[in-house]
N, C-alpha and C. Protein backbone atom coordinates (compact mmCIF):
# COMPACT_ATOMS: atom_id res chain seq x y z
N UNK A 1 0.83 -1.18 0.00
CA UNK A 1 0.00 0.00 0.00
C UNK A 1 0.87 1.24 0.00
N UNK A 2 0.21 2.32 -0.21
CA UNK A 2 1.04 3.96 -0.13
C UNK A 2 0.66 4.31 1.14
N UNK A 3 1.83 5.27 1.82
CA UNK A 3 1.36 6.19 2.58
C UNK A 3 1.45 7.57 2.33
N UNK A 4 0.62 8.36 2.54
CA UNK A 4 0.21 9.88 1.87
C UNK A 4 0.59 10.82 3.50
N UNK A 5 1.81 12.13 2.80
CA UNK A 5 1.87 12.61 3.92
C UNK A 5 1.14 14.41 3.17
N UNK A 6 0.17 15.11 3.77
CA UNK A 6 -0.19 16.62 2.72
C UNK A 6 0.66 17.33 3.42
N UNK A 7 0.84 18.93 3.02
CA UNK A 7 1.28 19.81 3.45
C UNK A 7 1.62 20.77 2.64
N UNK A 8 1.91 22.09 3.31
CA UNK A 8 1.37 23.43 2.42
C UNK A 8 0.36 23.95 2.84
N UNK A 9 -0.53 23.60 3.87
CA UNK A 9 -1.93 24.61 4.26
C UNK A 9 -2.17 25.31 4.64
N UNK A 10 -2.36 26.30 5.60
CA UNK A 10 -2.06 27.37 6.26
C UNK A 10 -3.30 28.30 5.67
N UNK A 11 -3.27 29.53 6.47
CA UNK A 11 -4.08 30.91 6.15
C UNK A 11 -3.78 31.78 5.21
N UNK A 12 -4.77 32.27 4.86
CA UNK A 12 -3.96 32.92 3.55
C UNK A 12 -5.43 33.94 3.32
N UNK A 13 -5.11 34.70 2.77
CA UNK A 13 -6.46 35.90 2.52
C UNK A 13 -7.49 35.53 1.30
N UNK A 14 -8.70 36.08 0.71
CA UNK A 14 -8.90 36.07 -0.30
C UNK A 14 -8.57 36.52 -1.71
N UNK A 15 -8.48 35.29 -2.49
CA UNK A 15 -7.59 36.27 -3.79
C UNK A 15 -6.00 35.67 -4.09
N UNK A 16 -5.57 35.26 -2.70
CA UNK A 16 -4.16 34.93 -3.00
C UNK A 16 -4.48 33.19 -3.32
N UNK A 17 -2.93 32.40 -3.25
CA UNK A 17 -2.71 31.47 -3.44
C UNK A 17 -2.18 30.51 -2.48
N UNK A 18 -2.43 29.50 -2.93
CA UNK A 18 -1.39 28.12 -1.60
C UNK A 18 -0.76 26.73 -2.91
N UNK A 19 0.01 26.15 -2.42
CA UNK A 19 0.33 25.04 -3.27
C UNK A 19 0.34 24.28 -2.06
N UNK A 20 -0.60 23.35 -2.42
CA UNK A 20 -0.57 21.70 -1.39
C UNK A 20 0.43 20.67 -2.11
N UNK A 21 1.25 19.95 -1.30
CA UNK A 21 1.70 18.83 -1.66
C UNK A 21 0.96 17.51 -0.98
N UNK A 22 1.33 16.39 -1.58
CA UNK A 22 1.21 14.96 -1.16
C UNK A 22 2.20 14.62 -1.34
N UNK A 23 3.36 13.93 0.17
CA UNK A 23 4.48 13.15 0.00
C UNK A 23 3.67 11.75 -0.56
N UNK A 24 3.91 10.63 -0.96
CA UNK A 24 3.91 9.31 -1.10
C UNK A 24 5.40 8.85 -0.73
N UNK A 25 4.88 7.53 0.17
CA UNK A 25 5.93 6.53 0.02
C UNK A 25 5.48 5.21 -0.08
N UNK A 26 6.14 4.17 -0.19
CA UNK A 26 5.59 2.70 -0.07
C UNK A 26 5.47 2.16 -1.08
N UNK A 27 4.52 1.62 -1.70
CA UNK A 27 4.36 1.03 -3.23
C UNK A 27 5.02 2.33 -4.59
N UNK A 28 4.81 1.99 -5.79
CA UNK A 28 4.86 2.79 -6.64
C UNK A 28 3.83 3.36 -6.57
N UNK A 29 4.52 5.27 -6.29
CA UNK A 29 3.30 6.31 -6.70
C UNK A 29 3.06 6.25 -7.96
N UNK A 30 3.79 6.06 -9.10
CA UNK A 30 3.40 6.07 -10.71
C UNK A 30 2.44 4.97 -10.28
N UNK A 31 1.76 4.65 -10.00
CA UNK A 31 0.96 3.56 -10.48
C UNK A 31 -0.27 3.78 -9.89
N UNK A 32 -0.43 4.68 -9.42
CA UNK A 32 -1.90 5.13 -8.66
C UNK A 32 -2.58 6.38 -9.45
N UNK A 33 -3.46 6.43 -9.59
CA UNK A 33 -4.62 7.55 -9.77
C UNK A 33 -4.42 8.71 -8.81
N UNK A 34 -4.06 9.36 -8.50
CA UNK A 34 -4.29 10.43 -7.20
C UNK A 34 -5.44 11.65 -7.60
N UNK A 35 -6.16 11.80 -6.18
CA UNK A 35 -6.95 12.72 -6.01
C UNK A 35 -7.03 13.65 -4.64
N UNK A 36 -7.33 14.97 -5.03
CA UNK A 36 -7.54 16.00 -3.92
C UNK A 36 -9.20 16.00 -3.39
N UNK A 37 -9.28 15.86 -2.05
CA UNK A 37 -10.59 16.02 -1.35
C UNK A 37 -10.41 17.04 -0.32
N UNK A 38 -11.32 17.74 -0.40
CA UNK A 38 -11.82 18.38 0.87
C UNK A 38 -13.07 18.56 1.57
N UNK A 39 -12.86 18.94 2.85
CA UNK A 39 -14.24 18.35 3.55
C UNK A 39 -13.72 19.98 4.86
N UNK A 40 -14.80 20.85 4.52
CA UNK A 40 -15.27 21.52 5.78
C UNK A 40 -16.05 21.25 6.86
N UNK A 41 -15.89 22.10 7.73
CA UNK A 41 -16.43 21.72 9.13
C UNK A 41 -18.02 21.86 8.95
N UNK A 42 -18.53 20.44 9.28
CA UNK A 42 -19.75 19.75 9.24
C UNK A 42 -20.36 19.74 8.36
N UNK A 43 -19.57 19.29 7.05
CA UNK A 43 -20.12 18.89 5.54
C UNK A 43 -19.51 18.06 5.09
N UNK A 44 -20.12 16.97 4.19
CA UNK A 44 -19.37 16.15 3.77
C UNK A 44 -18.01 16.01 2.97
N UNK A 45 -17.11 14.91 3.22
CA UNK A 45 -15.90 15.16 2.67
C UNK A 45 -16.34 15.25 0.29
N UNK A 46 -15.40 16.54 -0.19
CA UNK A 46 -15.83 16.45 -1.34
C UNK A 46 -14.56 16.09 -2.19
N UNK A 47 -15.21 16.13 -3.20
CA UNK A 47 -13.88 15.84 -4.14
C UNK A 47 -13.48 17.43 -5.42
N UNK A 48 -12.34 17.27 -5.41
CA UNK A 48 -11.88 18.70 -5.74
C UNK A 48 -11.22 18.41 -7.43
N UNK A 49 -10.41 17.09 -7.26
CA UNK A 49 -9.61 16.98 -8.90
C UNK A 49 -8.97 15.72 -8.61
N UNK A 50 -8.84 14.82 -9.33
CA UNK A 50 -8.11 13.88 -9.90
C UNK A 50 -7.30 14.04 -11.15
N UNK A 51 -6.01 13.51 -11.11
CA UNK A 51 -5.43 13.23 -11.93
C UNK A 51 -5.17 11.56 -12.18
N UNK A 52 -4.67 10.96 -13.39
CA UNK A 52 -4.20 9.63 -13.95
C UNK A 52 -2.95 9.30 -12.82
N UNK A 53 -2.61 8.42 -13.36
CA UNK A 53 -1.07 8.07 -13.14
C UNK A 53 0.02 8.56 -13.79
N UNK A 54 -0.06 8.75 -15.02
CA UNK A 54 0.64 9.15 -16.00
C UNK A 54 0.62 10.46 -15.89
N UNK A 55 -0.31 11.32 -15.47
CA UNK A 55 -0.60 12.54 -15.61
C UNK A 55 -1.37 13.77 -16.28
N UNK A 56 -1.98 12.86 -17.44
CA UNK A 56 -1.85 13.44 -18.75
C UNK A 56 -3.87 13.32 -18.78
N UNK A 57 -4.38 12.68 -17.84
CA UNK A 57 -5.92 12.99 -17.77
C UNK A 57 -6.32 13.46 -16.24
N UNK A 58 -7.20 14.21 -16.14
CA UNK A 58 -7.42 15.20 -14.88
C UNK A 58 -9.11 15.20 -15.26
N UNK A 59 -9.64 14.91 -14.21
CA UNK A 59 -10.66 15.59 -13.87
C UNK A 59 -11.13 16.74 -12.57
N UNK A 60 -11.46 18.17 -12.96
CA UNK A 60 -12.03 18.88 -11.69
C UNK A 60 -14.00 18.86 -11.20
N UNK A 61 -13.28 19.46 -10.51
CA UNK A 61 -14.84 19.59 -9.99
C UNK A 61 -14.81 20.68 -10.50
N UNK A 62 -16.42 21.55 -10.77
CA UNK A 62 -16.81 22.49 -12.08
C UNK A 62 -16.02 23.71 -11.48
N UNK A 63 -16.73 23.94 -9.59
CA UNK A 63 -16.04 25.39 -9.15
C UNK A 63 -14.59 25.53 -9.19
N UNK A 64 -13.99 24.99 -8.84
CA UNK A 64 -12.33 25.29 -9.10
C UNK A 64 -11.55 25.10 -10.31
N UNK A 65 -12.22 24.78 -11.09
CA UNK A 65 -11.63 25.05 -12.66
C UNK A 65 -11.09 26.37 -12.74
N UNK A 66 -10.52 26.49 -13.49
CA UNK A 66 -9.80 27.67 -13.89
C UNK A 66 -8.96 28.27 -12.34
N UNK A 67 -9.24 27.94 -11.47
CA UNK A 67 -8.24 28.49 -10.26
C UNK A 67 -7.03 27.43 -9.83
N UNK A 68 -7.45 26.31 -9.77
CA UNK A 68 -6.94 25.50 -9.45
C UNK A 68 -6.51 24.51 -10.62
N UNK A 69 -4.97 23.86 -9.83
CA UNK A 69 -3.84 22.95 -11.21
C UNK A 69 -3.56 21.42 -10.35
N UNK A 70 -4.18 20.77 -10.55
CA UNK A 70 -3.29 19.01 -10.21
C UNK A 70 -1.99 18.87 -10.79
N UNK A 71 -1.24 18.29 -10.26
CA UNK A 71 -0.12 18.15 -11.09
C UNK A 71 0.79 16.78 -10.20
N UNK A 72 1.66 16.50 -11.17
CA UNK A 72 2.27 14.82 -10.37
C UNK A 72 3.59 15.23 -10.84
N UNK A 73 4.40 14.86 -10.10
CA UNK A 73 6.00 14.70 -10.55
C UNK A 73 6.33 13.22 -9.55
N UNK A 74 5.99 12.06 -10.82
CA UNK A 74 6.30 10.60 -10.54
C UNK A 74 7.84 10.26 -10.16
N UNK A 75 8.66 10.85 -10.32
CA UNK A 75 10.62 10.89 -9.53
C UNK A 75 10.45 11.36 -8.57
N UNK A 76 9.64 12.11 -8.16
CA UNK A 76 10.09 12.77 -6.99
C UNK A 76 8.39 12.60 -5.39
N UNK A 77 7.66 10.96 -6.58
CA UNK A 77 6.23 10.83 -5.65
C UNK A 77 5.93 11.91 -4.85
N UNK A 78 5.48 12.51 -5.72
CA UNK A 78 4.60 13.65 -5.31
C UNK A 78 3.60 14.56 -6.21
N UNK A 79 2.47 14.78 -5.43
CA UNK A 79 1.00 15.21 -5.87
C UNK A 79 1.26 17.26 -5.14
N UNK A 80 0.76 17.38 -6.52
CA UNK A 80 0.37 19.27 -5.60
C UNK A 80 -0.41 19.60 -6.36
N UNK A 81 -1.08 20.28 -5.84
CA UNK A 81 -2.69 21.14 -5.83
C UNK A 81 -2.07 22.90 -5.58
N UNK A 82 -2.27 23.16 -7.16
CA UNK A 82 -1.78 24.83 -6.32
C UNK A 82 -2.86 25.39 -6.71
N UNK A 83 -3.39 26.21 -5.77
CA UNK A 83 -4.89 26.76 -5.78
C UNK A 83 -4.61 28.65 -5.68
N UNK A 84 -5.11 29.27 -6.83
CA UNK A 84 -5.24 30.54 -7.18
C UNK A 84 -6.61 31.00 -6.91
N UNK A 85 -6.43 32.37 -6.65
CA UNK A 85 -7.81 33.34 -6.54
C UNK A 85 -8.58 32.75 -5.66
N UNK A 86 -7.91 31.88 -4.09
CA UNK A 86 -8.73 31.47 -3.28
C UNK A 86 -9.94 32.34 -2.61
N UNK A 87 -11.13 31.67 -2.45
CA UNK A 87 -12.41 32.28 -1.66
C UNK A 87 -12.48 31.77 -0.25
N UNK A 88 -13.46 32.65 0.32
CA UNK A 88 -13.21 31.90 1.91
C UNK A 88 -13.98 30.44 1.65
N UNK A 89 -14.87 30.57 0.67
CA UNK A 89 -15.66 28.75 0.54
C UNK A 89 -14.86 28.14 0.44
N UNK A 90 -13.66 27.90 0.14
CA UNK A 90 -12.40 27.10 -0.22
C UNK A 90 -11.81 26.28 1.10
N UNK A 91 -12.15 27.03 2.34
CA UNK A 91 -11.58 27.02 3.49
C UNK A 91 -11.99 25.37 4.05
N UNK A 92 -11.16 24.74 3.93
CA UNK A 92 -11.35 23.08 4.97
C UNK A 92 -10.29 22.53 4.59
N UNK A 93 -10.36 21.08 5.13
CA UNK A 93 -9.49 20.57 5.11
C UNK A 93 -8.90 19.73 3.83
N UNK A 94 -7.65 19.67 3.26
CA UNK A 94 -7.48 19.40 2.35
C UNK A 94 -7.12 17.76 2.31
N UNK A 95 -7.69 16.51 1.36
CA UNK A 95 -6.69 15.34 1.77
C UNK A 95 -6.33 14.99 0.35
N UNK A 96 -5.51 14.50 0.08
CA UNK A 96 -5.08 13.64 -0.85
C UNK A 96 -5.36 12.22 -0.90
N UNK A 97 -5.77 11.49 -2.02
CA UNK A 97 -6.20 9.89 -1.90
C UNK A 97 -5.62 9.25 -2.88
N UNK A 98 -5.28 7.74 -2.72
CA UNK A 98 -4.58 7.20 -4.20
C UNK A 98 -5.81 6.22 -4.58
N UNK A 99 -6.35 5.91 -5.76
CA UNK A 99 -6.59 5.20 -6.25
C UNK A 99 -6.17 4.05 -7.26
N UNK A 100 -6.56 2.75 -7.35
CA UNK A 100 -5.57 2.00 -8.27
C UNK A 100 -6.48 2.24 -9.77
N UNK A 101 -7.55 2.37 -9.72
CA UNK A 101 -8.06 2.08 -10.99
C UNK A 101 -8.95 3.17 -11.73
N UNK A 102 -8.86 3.30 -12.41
CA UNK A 102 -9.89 4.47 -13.50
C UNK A 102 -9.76 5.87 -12.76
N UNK A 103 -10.67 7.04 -13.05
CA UNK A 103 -10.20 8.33 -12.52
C UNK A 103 -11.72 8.81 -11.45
N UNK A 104 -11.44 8.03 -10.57
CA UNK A 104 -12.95 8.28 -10.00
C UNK A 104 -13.29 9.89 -9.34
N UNK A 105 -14.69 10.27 -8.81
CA UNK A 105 -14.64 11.58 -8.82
C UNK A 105 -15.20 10.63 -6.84
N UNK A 106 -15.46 10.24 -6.95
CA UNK A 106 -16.05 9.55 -5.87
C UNK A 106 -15.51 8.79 -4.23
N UNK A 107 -15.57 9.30 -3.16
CA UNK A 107 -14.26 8.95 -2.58
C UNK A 107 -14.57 7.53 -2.33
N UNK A 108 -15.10 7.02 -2.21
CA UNK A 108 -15.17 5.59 -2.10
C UNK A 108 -14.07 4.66 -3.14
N UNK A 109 -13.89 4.80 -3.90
CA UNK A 109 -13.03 4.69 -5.25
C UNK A 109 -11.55 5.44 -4.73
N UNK A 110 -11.24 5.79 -3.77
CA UNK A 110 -10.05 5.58 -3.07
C UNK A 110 -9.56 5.18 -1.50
N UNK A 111 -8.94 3.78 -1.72
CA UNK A 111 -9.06 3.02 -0.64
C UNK A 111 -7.73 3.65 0.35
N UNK A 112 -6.72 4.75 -0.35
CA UNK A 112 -5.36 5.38 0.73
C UNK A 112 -6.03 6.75 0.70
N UNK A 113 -5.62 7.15 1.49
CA UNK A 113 -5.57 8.48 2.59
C UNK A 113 -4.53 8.84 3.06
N UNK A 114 -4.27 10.21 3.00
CA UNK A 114 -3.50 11.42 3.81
C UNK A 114 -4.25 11.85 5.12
N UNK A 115 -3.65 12.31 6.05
CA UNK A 115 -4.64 12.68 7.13
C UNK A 115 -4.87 14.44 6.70
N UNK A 116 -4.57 14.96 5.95
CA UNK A 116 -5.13 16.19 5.35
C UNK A 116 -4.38 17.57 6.57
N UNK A 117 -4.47 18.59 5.64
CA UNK A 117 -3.76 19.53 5.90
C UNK A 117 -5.00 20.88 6.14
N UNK A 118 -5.06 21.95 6.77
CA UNK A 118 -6.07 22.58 6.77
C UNK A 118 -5.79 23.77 5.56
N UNK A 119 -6.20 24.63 5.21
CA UNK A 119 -6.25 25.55 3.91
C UNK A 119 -7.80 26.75 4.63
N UNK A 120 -6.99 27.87 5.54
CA UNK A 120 -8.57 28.70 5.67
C UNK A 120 -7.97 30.13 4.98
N UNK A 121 -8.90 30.26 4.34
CA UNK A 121 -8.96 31.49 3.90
C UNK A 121 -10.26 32.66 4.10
N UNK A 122 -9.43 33.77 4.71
CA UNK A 122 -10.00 34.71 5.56
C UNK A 122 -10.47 36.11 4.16
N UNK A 123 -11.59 36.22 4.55
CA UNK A 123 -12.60 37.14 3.49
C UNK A 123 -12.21 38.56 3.77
């Protein structure tokens, strides 16, 4: 199995930016699906973007399009999420997940976990 470490979260205003990472170690990260979730305080955990393994297919969720970039650098197992023109809705906790198969939007469809990093942004 992988283990997922996030980081990069912190406070930050509206308008500016953050870049999240995901360490991986353990199995091959090239070989997993990775995805970004977040889940605010007392709402369900959501899903934000997936990328492939390879890199080269991404799905977002509709609102963070255009603000937000997935990205993988497989040498160096690691996932980052750099998020532009943040809003305070943005504000929870961020996790990273690996999946083995297809590009799910769904967290069930990823069986590893990060224990997630927080990301608040103040209006």
């Amino acid at each position: 199995q992988v283990q997922l470490v996030e980081s990069g979260g912190g406070l930050v205003q509206a308008g500016g930016s953050l870049r999240l990472s995901c360490a991986a170690s353990g199995r091959t990260f090239s070989a997993y699906t990775m995805g970004w979730f977040r889940q605010a305080s007392g709402e369900e955990r959501e899903f934000v973007v997936a990328i492939t393994s390879s890199g080269l297919s991404t799905s977002y969720k509709d609102s963070v399009k255009g603000r937000f970039t997935v990205s993988r650098d497989n040498a160096k197992n690691t996932l980052y999420l750099q998020m532009d023109s943040l809003k305070a809705e943005n504000t929870a906790v961020y996790y990273c997940a690996a999946a083995t198969v297809g590009l799910p939007r769904d967290k069930n469809g990823y069986p590893y976990w990060g224990r997630g990093t927080q990301v608040t942004v103040s209006s």
